[in-house]
N, C-alpha and C. Protein backbone atom coordinates (compact mmCIF):
# COMPACT_ATOMS: atom_id res chain seq x y z
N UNK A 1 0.83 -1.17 0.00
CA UNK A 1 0.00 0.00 0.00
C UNK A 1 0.88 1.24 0.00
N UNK A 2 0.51 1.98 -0.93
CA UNK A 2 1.72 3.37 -1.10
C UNK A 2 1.36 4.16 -0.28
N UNK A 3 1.60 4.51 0.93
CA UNK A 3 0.80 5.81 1.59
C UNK A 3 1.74 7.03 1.72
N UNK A 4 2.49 7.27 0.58
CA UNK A 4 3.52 8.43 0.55
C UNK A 4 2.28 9.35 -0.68
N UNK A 5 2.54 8.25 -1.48
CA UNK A 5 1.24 9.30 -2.69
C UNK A 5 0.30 9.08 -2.97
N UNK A 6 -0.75 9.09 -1.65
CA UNK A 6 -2.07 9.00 -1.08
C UNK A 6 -2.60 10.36 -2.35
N UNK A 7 -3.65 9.70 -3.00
CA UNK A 7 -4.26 10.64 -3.62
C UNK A 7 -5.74 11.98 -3.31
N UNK A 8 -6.01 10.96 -2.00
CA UNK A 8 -6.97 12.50 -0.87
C UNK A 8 -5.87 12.82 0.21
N UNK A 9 -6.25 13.65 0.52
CA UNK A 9 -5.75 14.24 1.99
C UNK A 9 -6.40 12.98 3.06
N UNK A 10 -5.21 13.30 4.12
CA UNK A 10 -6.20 12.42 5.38
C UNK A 10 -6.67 13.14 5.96
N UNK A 11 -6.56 14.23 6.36
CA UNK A 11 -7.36 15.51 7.07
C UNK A 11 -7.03 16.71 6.17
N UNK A 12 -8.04 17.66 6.17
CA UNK A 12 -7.81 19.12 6.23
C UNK A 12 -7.01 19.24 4.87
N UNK A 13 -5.91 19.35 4.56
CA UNK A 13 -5.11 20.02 3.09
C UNK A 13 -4.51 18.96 2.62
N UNK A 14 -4.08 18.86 1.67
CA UNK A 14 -3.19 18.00 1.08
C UNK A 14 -1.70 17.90 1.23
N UNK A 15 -1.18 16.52 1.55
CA UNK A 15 -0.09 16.47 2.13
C UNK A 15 0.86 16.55 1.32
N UNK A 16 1.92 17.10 2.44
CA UNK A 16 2.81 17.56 1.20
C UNK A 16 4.17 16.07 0.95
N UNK A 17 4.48 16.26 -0.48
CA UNK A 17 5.11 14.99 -0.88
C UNK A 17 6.52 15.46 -0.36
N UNK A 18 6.84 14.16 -0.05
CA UNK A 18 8.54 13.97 0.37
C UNK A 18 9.58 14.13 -0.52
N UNK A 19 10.26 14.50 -0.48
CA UNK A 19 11.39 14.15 -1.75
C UNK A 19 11.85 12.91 -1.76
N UNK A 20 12.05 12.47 -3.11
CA UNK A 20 12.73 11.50 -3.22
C UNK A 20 13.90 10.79 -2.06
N UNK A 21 14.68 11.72 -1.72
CA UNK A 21 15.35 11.50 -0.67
C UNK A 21 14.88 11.01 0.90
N UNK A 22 13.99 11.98 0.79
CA UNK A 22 13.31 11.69 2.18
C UNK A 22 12.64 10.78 2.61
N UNK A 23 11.96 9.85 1.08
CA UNK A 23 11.05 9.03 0.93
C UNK A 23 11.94 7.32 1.36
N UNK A 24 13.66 7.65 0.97
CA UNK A 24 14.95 6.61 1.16
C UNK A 24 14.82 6.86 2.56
N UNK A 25 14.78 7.57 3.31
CA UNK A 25 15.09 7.97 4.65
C UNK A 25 14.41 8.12 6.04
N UNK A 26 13.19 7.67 5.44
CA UNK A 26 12.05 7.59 6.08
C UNK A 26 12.34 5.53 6.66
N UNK A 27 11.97 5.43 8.13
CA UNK A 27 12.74 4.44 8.99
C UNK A 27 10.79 3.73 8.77
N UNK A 28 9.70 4.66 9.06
CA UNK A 28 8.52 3.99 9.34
C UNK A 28 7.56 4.12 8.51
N UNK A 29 7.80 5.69 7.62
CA UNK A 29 6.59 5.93 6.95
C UNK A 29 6.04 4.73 6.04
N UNK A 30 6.57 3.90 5.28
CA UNK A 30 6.21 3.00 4.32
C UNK A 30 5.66 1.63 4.86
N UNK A 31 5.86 1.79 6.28
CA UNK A 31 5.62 0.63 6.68
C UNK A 31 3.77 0.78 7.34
N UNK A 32 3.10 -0.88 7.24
CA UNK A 32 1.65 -0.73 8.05
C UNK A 32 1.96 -0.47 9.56
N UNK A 33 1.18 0.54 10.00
CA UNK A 33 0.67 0.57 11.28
C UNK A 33 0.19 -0.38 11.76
N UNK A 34 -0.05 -0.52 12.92
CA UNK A 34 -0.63 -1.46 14.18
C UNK A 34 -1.36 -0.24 15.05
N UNK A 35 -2.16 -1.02 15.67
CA UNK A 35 -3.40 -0.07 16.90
C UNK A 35 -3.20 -1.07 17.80
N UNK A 36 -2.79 -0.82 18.84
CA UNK A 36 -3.45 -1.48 20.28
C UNK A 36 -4.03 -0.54 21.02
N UNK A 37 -4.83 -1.94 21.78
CA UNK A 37 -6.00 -1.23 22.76
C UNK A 37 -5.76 -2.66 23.85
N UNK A 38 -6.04 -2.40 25.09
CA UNK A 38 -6.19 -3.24 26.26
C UNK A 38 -7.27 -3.74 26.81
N UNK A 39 -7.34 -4.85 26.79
CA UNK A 39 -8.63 -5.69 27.52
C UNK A 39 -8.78 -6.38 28.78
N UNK A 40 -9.51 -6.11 29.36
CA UNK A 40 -9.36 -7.44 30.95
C UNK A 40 -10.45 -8.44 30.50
N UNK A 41 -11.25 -8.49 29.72
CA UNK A 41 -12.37 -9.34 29.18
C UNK A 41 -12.00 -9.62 27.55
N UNK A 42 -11.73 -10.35 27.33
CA UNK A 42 -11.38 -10.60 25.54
C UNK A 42 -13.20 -10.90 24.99
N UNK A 43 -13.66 -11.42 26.11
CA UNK A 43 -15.39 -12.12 25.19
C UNK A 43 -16.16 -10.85 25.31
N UNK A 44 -15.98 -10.29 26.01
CA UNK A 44 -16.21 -8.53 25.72
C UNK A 44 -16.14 -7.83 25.03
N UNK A 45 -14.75 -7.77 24.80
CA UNK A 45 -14.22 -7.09 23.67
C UNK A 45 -14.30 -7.68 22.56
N UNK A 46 -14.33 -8.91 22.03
CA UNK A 46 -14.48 -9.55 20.80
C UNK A 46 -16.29 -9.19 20.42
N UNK A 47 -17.22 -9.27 21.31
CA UNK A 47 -18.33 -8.92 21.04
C UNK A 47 -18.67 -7.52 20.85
N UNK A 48 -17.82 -6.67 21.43
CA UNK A 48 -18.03 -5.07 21.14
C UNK A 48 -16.98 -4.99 19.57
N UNK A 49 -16.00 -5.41 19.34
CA UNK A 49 -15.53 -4.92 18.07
C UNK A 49 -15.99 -5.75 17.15
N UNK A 50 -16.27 -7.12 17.08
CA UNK A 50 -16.65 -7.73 16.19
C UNK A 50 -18.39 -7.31 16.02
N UNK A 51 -18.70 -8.15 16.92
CA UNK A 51 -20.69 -7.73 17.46
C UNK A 51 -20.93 -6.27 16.56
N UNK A 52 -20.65 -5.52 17.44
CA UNK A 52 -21.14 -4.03 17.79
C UNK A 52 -20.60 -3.33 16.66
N UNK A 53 -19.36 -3.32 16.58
CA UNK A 53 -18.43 -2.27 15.72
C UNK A 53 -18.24 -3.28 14.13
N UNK A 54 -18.25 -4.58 14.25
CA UNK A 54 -18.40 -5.23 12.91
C UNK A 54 -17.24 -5.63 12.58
N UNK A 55 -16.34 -5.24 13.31
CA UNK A 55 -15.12 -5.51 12.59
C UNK A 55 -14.37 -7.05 12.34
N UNK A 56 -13.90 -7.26 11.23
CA UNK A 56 -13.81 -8.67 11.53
C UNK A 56 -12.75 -9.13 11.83
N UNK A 57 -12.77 -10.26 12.78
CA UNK A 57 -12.09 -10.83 13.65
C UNK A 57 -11.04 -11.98 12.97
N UNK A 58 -9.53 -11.06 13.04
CA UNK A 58 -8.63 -12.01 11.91
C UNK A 58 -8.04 -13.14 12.79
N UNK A 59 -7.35 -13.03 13.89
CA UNK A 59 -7.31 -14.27 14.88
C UNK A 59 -7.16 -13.71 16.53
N UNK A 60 -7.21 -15.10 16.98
CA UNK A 60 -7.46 -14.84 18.41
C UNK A 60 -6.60 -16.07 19.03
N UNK A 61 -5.30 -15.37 19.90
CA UNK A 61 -4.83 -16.31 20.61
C UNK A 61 -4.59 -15.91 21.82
N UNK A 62 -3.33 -16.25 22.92
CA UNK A 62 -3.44 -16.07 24.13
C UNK A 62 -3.56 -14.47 24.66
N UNK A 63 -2.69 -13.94 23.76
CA UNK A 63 -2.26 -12.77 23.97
C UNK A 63 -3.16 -11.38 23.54
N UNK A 64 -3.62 -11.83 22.47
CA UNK A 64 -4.59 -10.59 22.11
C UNK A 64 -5.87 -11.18 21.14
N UNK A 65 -6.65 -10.65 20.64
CA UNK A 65 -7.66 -10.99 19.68
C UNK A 65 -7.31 -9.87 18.76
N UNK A 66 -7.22 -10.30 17.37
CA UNK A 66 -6.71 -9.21 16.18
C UNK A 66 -8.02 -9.07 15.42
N UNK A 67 -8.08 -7.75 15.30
CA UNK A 67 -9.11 -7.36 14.04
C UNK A 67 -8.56 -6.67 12.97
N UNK A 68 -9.33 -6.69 11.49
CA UNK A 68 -9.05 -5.99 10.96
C UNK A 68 -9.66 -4.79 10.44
N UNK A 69 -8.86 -3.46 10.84
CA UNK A 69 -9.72 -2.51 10.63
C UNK A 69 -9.36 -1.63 9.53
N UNK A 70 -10.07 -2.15 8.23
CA UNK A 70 -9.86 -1.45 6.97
C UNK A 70 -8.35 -1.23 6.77
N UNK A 71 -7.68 -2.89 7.03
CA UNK A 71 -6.41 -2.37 6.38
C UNK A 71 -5.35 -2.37 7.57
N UNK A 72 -5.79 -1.89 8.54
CA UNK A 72 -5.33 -1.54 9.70
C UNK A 72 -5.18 -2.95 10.31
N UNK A 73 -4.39 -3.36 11.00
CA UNK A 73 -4.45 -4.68 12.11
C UNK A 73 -4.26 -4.04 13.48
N UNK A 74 -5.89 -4.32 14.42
CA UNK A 74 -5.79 -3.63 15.36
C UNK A 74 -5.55 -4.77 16.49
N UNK A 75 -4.96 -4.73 17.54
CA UNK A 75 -4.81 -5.72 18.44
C UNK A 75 -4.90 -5.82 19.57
N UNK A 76 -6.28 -6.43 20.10
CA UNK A 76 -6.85 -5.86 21.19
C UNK A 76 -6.28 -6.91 22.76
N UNK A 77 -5.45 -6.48 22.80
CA UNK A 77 -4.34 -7.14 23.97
C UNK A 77 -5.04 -7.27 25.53
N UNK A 78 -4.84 -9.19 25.76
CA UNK A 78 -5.02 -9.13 26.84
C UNK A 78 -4.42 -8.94 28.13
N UNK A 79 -4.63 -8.33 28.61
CA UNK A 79 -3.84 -7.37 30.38
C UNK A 79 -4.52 -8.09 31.48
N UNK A 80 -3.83 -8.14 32.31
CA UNK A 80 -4.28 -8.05 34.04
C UNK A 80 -4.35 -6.96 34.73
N UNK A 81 -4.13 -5.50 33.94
CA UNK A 81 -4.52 -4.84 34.89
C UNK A 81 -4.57 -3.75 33.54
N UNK A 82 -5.27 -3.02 34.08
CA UNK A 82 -5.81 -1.55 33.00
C UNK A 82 -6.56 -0.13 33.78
N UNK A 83 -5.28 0.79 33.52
CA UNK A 83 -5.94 2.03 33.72
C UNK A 83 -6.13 2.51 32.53
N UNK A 84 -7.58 3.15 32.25
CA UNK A 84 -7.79 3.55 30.75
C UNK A 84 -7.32 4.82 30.65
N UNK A 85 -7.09 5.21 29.75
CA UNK A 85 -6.27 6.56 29.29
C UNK A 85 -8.12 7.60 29.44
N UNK A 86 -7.19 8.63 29.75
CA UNK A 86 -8.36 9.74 29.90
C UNK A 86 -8.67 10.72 28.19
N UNK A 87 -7.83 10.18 27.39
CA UNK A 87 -8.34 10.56 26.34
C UNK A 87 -8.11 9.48 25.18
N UNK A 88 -8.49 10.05 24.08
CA UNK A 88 -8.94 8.90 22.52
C UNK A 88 -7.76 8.04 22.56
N UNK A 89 -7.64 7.18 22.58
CA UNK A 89 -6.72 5.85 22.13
C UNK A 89 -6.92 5.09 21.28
N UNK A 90 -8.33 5.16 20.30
CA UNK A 90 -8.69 4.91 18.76
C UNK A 90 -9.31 5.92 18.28
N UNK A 91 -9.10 6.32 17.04
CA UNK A 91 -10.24 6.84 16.27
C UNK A 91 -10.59 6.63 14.73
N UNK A 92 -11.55 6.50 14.22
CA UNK A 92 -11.92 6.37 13.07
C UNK A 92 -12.55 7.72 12.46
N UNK A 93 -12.25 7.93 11.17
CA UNK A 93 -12.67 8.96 9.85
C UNK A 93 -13.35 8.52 9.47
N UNK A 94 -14.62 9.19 9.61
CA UNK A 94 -16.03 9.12 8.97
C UNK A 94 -16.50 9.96 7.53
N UNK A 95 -17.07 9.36 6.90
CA UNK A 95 -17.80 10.32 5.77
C UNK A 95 -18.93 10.95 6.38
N UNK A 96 -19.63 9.98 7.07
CA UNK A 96 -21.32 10.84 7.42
C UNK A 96 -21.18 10.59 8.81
N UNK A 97 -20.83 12.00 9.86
CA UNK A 97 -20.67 11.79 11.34
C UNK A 97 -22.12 11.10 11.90
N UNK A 98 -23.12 12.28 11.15
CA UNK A 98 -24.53 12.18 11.98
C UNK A 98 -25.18 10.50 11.40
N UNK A 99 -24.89 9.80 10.24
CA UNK A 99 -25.24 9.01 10.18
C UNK A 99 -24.90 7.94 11.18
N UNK A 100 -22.98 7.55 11.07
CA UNK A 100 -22.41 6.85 12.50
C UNK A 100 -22.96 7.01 13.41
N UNK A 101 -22.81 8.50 13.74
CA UNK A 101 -23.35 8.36 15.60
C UNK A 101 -25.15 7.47 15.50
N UNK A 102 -25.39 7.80 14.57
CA UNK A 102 -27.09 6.83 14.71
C UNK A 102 -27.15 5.52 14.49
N UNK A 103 -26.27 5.00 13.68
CA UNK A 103 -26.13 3.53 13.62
C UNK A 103 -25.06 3.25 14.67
N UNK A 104 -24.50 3.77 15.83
CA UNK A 104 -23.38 3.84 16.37
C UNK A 104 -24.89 3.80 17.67
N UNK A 105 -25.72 4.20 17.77
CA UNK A 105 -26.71 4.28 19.06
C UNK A 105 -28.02 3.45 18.80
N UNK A 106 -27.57 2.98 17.34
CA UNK A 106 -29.29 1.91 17.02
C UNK A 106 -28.22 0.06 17.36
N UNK A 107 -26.79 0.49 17.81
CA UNK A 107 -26.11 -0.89 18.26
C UNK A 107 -25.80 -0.93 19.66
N UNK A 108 -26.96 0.26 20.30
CA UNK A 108 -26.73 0.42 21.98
C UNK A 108 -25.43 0.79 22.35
N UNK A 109 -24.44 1.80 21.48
CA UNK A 109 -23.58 2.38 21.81
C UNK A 109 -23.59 3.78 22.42
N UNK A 110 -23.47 4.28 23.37
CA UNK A 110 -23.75 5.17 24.24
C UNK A 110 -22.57 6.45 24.00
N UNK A 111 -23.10 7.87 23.35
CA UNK A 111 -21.96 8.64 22.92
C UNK A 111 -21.26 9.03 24.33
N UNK A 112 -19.89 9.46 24.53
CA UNK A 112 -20.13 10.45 25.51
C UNK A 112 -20.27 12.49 25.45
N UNK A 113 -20.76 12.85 26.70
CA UNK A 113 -20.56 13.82 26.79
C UNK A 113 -19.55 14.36 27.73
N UNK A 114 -18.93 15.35 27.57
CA UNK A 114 -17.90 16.11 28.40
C UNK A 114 -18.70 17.63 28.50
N UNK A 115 -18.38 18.09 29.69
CA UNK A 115 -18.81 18.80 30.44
C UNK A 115 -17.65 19.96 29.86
N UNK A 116 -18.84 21.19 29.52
CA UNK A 116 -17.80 22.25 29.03
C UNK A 116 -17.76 22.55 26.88
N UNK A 117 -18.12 21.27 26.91
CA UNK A 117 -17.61 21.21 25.62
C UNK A 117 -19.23 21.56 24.82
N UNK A 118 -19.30 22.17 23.62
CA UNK A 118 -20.61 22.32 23.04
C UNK A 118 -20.68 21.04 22.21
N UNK A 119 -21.39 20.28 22.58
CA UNK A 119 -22.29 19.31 21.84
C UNK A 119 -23.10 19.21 21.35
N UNK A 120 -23.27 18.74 20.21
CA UNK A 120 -25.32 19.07 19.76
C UNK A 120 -25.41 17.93 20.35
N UNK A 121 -27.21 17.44 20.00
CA UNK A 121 -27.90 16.62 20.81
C UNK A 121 -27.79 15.75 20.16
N UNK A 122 -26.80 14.83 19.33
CA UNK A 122 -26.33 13.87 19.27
C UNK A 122 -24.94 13.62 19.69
N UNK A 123 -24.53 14.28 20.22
CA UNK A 123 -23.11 14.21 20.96
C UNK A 123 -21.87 14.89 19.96
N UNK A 124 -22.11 15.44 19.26
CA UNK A 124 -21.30 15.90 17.92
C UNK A 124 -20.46 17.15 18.72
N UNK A 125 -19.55 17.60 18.98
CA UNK A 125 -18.65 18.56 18.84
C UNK A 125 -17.85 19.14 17.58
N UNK A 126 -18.52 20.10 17.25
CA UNK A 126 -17.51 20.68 15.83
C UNK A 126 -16.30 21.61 16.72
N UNK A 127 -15.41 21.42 16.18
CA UNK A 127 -14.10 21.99 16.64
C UNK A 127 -14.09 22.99 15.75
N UNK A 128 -12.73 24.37 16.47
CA UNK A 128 -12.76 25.52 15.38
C UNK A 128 -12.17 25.45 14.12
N UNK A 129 -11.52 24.20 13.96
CA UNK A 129 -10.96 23.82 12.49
C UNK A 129 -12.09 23.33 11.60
N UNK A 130 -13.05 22.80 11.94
CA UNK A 130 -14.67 22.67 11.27
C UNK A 130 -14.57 21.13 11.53
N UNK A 131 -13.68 20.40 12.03
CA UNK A 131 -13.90 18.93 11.90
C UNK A 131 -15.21 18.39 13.22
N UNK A 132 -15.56 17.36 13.11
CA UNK A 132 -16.67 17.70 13.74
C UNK A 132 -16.44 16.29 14.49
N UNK A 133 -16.41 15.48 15.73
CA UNK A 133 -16.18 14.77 16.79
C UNK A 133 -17.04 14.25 17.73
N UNK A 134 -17.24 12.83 17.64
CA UNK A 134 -18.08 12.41 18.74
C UNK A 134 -17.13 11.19 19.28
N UNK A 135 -17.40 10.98 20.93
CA UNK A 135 -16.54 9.90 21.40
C UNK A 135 -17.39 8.91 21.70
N UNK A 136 -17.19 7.45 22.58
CA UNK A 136 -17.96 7.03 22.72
C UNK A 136 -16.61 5.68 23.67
N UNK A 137 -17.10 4.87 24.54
CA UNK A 137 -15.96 3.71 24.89
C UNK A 137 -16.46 2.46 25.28
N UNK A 138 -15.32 1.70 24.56
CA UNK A 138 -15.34 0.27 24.66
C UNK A 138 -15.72 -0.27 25.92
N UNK A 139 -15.65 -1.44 26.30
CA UNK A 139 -16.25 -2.33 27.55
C UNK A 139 -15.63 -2.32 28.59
N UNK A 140 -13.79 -1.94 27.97
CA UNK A 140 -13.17 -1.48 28.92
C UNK A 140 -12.97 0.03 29.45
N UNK A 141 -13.48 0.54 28.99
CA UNK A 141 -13.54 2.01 29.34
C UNK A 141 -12.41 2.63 28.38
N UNK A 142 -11.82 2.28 27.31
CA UNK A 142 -10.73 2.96 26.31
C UNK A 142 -11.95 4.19 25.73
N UNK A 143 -11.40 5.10 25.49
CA UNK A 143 -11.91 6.43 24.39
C UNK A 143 -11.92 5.90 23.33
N UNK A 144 -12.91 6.09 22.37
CA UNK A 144 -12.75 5.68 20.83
C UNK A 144 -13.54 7.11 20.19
N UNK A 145 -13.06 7.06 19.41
CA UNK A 145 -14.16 8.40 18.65
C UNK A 145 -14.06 8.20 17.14
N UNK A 146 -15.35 8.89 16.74
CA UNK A 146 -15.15 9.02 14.93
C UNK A 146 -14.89 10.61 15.03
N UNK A 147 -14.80 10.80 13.82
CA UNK A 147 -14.35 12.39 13.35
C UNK A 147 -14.95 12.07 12.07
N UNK A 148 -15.29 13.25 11.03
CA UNK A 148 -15.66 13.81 9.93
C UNK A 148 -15.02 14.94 9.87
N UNK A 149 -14.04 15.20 9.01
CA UNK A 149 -13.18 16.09 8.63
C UNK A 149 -13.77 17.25 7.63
């Protein structure tokens, strides 16, 4: 997968190309990403990302249960102990926010709200860059959010 000469933007403007040189010199850019996230329940979590979120479930052994998320191999690692991070530790890019968040609450997914922040009444936060943000968390309490850019 070429992701040096990505032909949309991933957010906001279009990225700017590397030089040739830079493109030799680059240690990670060419390579796939990985996502982890932490679990104390794997039958939990396999039912919230697979179940709930759809994603499909590439294998499952002692250590983690792997999904694949569009490309992405996310790996939802099992722990004995978990403090969840107080902010996003996944997020996904949406085309239609207001559509997600509704098929995202017709699968009994619960958005959150933060106190302070303007939300419409589907949990949507537009930020002053215009991108527009809703969160929502896994079984273990991780942050996940979509965005629409």
């Amino acid at each position: 997968m070429d992701t040096i000469g990505m032909s949309k933007p991933a957010f906001g403007s279009a990225p700017e190309k590397p030089s040739p040189a830079a493109q030799r010199e680059s240690i990670l850019g060419p390579e796939p990403l990985v996502a982890f996230v932490a679990t104390l329940d794997p039958a939990r979590a396999k039912e919230f990302y697979r179940g709930t979120l759809g994603l499909p479930l590439v294998n499952e052994d002692p250590f983690a249960l792997v999904f694949d998320a569009n490309g992405t191999m996310l790996r939802v690692t099992r722990v004995q102990e978990l403090a969840p991070a107080k902010y996003t530790v996944l997020g996904w890019q949406v085309r239609d926010i207001v559509q997600t968040v509704k098929d995202l609450q017709k699968a009994h997914v619960t958005l959150e709200r933060y106190p302070g922040m303007q939300q419409d009444k589907l949990g949507i936060w537009s930020s002053p860059g215009g991108a527009r943000v809703a969160w929502f968390k896994d079984p273990d309490g991780n942050t996940l959010s979509i965005t629409q850019f």
